[in-house]
Protein backbone atom coordinates (compact mmCIF):
# COMPACT_ATOMS: atom_id res chain seq x y z
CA UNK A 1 170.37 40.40 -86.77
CA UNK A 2 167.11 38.60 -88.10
CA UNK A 3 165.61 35.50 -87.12
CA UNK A 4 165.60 32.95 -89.36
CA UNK A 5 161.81 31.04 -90.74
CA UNK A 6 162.80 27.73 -88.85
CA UNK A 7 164.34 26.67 -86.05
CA UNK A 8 166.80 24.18 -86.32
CA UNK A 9 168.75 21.62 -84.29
CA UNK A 10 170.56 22.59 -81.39
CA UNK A 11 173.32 20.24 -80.60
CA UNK A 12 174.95 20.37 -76.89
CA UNK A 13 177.73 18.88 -75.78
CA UNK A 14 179.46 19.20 -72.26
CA UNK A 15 183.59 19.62 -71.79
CA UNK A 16 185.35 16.86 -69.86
CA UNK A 17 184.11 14.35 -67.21
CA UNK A 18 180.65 15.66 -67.76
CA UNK A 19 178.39 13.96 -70.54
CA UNK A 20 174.71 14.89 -71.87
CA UNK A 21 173.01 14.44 -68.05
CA UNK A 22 174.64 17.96 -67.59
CA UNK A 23 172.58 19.30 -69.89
CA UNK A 24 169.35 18.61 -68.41
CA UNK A 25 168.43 21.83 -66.88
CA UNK A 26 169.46 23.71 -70.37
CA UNK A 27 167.16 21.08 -72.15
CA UNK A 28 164.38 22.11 -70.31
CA UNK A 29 164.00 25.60 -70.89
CA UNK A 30 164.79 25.07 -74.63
CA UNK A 31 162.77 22.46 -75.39
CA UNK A 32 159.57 24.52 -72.63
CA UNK A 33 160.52 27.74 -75.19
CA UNK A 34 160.27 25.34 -78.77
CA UNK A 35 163.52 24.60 -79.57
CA UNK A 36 164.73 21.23 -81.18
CA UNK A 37 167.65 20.33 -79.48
CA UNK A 38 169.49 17.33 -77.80
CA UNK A 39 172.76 16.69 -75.81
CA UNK A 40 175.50 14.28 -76.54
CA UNK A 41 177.86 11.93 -74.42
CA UNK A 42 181.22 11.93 -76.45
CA UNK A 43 182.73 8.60 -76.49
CA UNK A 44 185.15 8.43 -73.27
CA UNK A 45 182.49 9.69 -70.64
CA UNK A 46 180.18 7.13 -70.73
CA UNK A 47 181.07 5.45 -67.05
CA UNK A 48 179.54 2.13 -68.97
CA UNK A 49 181.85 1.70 -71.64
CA UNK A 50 184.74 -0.78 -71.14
CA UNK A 51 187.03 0.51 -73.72
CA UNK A 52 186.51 4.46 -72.52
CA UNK A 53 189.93 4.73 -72.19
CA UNK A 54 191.13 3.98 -75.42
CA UNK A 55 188.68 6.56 -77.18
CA UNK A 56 190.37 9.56 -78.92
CA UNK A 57 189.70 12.57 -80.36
CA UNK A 58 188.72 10.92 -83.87
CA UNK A 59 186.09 8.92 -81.93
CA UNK A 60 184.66 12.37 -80.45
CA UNK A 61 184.32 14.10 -83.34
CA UNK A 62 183.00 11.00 -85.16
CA UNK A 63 179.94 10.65 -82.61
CA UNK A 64 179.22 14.40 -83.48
CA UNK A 65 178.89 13.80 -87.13
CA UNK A 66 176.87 10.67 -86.60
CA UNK A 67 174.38 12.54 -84.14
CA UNK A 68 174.25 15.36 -86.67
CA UNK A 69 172.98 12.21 -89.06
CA UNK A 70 170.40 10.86 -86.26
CA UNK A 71 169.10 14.40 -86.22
CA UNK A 72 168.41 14.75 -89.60
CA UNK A 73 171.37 17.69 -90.00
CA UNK A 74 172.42 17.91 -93.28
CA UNK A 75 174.03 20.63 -95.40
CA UNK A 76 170.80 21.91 -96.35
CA UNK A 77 169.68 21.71 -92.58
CA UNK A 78 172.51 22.31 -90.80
CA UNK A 79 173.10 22.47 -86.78
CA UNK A 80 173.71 24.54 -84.41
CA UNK A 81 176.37 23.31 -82.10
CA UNK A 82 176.62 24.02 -78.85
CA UNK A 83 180.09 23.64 -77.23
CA UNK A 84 181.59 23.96 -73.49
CA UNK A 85 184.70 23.99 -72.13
CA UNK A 86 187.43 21.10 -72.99
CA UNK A 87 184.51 20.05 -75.96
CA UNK A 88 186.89 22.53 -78.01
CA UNK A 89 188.78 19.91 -79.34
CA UNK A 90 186.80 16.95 -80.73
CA UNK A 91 184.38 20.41 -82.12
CA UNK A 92 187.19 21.93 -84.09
CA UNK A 93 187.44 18.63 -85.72
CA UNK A 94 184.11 18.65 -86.76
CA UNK A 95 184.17 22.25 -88.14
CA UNK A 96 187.40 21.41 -89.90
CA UNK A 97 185.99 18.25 -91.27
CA UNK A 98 181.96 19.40 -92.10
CA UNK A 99 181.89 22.92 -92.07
CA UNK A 100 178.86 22.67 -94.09
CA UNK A 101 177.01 21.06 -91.43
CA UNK A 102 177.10 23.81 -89.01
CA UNK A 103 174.72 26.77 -89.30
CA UNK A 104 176.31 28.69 -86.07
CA UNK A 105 178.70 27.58 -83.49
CA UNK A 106 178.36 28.43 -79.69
CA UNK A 107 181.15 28.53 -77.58
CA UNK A 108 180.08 28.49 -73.63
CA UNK A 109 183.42 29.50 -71.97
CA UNK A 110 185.44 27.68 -74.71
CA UNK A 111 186.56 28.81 -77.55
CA UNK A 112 188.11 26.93 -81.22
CA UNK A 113 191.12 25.17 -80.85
CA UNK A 114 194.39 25.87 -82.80
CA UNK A 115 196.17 23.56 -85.69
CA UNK A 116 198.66 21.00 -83.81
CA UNK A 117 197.30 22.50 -80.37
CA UNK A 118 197.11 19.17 -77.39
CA UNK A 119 195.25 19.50 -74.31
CA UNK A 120 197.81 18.03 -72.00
CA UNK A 121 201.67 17.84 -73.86
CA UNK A 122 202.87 16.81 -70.73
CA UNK A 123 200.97 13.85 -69.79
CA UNK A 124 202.81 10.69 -69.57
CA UNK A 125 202.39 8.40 -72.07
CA UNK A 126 201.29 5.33 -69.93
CA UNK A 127 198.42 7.37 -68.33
CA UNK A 128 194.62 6.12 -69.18
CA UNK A 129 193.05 8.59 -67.86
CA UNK A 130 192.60 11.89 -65.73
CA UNK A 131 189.81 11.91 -63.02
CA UNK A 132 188.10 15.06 -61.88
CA UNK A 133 190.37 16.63 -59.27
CA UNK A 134 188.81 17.69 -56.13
CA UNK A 135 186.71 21.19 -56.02
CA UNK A 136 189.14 22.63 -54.29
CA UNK A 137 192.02 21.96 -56.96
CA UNK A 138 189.52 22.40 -59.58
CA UNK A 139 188.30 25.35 -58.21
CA UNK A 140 191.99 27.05 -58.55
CA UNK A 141 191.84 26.66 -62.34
CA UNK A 142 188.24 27.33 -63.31
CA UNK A 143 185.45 29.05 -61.32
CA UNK A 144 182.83 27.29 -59.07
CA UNK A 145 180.95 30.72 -59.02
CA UNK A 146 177.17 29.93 -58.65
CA UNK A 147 177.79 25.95 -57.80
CA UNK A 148 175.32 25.11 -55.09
CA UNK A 149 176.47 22.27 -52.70
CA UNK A 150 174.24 20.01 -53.96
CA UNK A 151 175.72 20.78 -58.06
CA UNK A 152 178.96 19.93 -56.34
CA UNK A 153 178.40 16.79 -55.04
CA UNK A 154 176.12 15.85 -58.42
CA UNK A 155 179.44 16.95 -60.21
CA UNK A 156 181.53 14.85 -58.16
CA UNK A 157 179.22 11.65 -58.12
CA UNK A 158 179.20 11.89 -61.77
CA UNK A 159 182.21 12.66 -63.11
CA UNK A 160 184.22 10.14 -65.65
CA UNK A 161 187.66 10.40 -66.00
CA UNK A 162 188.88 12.09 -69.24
CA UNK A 163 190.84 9.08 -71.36
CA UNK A 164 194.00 9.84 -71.86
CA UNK A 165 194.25 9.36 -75.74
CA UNK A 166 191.89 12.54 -76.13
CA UNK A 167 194.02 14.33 -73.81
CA UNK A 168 197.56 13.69 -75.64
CA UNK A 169 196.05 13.98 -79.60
CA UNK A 170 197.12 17.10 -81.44
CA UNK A 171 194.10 18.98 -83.65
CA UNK A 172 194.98 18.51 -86.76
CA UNK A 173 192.95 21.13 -88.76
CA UNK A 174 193.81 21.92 -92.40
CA UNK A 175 190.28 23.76 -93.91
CA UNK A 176 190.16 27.20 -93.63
CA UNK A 177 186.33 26.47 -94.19
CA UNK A 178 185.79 26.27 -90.45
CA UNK A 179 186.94 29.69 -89.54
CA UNK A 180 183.87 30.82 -91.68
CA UNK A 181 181.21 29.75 -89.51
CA UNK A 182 179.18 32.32 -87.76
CA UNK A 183 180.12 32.25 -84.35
CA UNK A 184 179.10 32.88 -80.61
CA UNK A 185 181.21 33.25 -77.69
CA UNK A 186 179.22 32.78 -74.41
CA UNK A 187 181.75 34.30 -71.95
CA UNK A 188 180.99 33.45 -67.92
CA UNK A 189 184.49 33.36 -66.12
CA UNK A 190 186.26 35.23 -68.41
CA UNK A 191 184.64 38.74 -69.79
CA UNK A 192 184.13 39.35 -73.04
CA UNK A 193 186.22 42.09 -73.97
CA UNK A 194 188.92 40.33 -71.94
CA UNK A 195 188.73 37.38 -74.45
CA UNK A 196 189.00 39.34 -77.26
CA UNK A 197 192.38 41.14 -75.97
CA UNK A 198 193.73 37.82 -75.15
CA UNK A 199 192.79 36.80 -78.68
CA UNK A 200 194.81 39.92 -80.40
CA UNK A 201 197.67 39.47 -77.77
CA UNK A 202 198.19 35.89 -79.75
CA UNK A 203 197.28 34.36 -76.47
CA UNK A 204 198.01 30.67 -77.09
CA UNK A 205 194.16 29.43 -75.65
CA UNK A 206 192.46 32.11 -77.54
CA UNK A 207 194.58 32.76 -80.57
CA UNK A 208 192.06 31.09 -82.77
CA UNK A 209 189.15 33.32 -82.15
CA UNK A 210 191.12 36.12 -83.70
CA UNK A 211 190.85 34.66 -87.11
CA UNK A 212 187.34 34.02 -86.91
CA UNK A 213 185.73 35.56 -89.85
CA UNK A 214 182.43 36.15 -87.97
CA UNK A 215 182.23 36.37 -84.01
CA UNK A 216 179.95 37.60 -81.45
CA UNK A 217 180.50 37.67 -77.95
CA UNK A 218 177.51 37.95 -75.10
CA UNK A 219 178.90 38.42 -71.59
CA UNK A 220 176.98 35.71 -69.23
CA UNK A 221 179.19 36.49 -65.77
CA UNK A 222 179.35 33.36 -63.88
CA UNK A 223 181.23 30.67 -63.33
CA UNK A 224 183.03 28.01 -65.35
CA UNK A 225 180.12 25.58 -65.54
CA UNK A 226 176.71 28.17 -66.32
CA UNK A 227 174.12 25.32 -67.36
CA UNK A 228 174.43 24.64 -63.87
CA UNK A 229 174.76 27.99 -61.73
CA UNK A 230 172.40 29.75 -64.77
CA UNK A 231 170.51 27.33 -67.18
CA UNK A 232 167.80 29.43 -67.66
CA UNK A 233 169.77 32.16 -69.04
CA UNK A 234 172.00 30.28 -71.10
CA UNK A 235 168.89 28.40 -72.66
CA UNK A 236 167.78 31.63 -73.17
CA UNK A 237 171.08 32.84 -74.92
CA UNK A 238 171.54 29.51 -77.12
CA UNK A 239 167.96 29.90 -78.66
CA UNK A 240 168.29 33.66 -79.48
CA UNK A 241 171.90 32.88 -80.76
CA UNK A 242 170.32 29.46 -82.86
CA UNK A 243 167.63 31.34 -84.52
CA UNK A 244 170.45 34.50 -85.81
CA UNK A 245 171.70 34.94 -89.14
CA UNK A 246 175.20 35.10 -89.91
C-alpha cells in the first residue's frame, strides 16, 4: 500500500458505556505522531444528559455525521472512522447513509453490522437501560486481558448505562455503497484468521465482513478493550491504517 499526500481526520468512537474519555491514551500518541484526530461521545453515554435514555440509534449515527461536519469532513475530505466494539451499529448507519464521507473504516474488535440485525432481541420492552455488569460477568463474555486494576476501577467509575432504545433498534441498511469502503479489522480477542472463518461459516456476528469488497485484517492480541491494555500500539496501527490507500 502507499501513503497518501495528507493526513486526514481520524474519527474515534468507543462501544457501549464508554464515551470519548476512553480515548485519551489513543489521542495522545496520535496526535504526539501528527495525526488529526478526535473522539466522540454518542448520544446515550453522556452521564449528563437527562433524556440519555430515550436516544436511539438514529441519534448515534446523526452525532457522527454532524462531527464529520465540525471537522471539516466532506466528500472531498473524507474521514477515517475509527470504530470499537458495540459502536458497530450506529457506524453501519453512517456507512449506509454517507458512504462518501468515509475514506477507510477501522474496526477495533468490531466488525459491520448486518441489515435488520438488533443488539439485544430479547430485551424487554419497558427496560431504559443496561448498566455495565460487573468484571466478573463482563469478563465471561469479552476479555479483560491487559486491564490493570486501576483501568478496572476507571471502567467501572465511568461507565453509563447503554439506553435501551439503541439496544432494541434493528439496522436498517439498504446501500450497497457501504460495503465498498476500504476496510480494517483490528483483531485483539479474537485472531484474525479466526474472524475471517467465522465470516465464511455465515457466522451471524461476522457475516457482514464477508461481503466486504475491500478488507484487511492486522492481528493486535489482547483483550476486548486495547486503547486501554495497548494504546500505543493501536495509535500506532490507526495512523498507518489512516494514511493507506484503498
Amino acid at each position: 500500500m502507499t501513503a497518501t499526500t495528507s493526513s486526514p481526520t481520524i474519527v474515534l468512537i468507543a462501544g457501549h458505556w464508554l464515551g470519548a474519555w476512553a480515548w485519551d491514551e489513543v489521542l495522545d500518541h496520535l496526535n504526539a505522531g501528527g495525526s488529526r484526530a478526535v473522539a466522540l461521545t454518542l448520544p446515550g453515554f453522556d452521564g449528563g444528559d437527562p433524556e440519555r435514555t430515550t436516544k436511539t440509534l438514529d441519534d448515534q449515527a446523526n452525532a457522527v455525521l454532524d462531527a464529520f461536519a465540525r471537522s471539516g469532513v466532506s466528500a472531498e475530505s473524507p474521514a477515517v472512522l475509527v470504530a470499537h466494539s458495540g459502536a458497530n451499529f450506529p457506524v453501519s448507519l453512517v456507512l449506509d447513509r454517507h458512504p462518501e464521507l468515509v475514506q477507510r473504516m477501522v474496526w477495533v474488535d468490531s466488525g459491520p453490522v448486518a441489515p435488520g440485525s438488533v443488539f439485544a432481541p430479547d430485551l424487554p420492552a419497558g427496560t431504559e437501560e443496561f448498566p455495565l455488569p460487573p468484571l466478573e460477568v463482563l469478563g465471561q463474555q469479552a476479555s479483560l486481558e491487559g486491564l490493570s486494576r486501576e483501568v478496572r476501577e476507571r471502567f467501572t467509575a465511568r461507565a453509563v448505562p447503554v439506553p435501551g432504545p439503541v439496544l432494541r433498534q434493528p439496522a436498517d441498511l439498504t446501500n450497497e455503497a457501504r460495503r465498498e469502503v476500504p476496510t480494517t479489522l483490528v483483531c485483539c480477542s479474537i485472531p484474525g484468521a479466526q474472524v475471517l472463518e467465522l465470516a465464511r461459516s455465515g457466522h451471524p456476528m461476522f457475516a457482514e465482513v464477508a461481503h466486504l469488497a475491500h478488507a484487511d485484517v492486522v492481528d493486535l492480541p489482547t483483550g476486548h478493550w486495547p486503547m486501554w491494555s495497548r494504546p500505543a500500539d493501536l495509535a500506532e496501527v490507526i495512523a498507518s491504517e489512516a494514511v493507506r490507500t484503498a
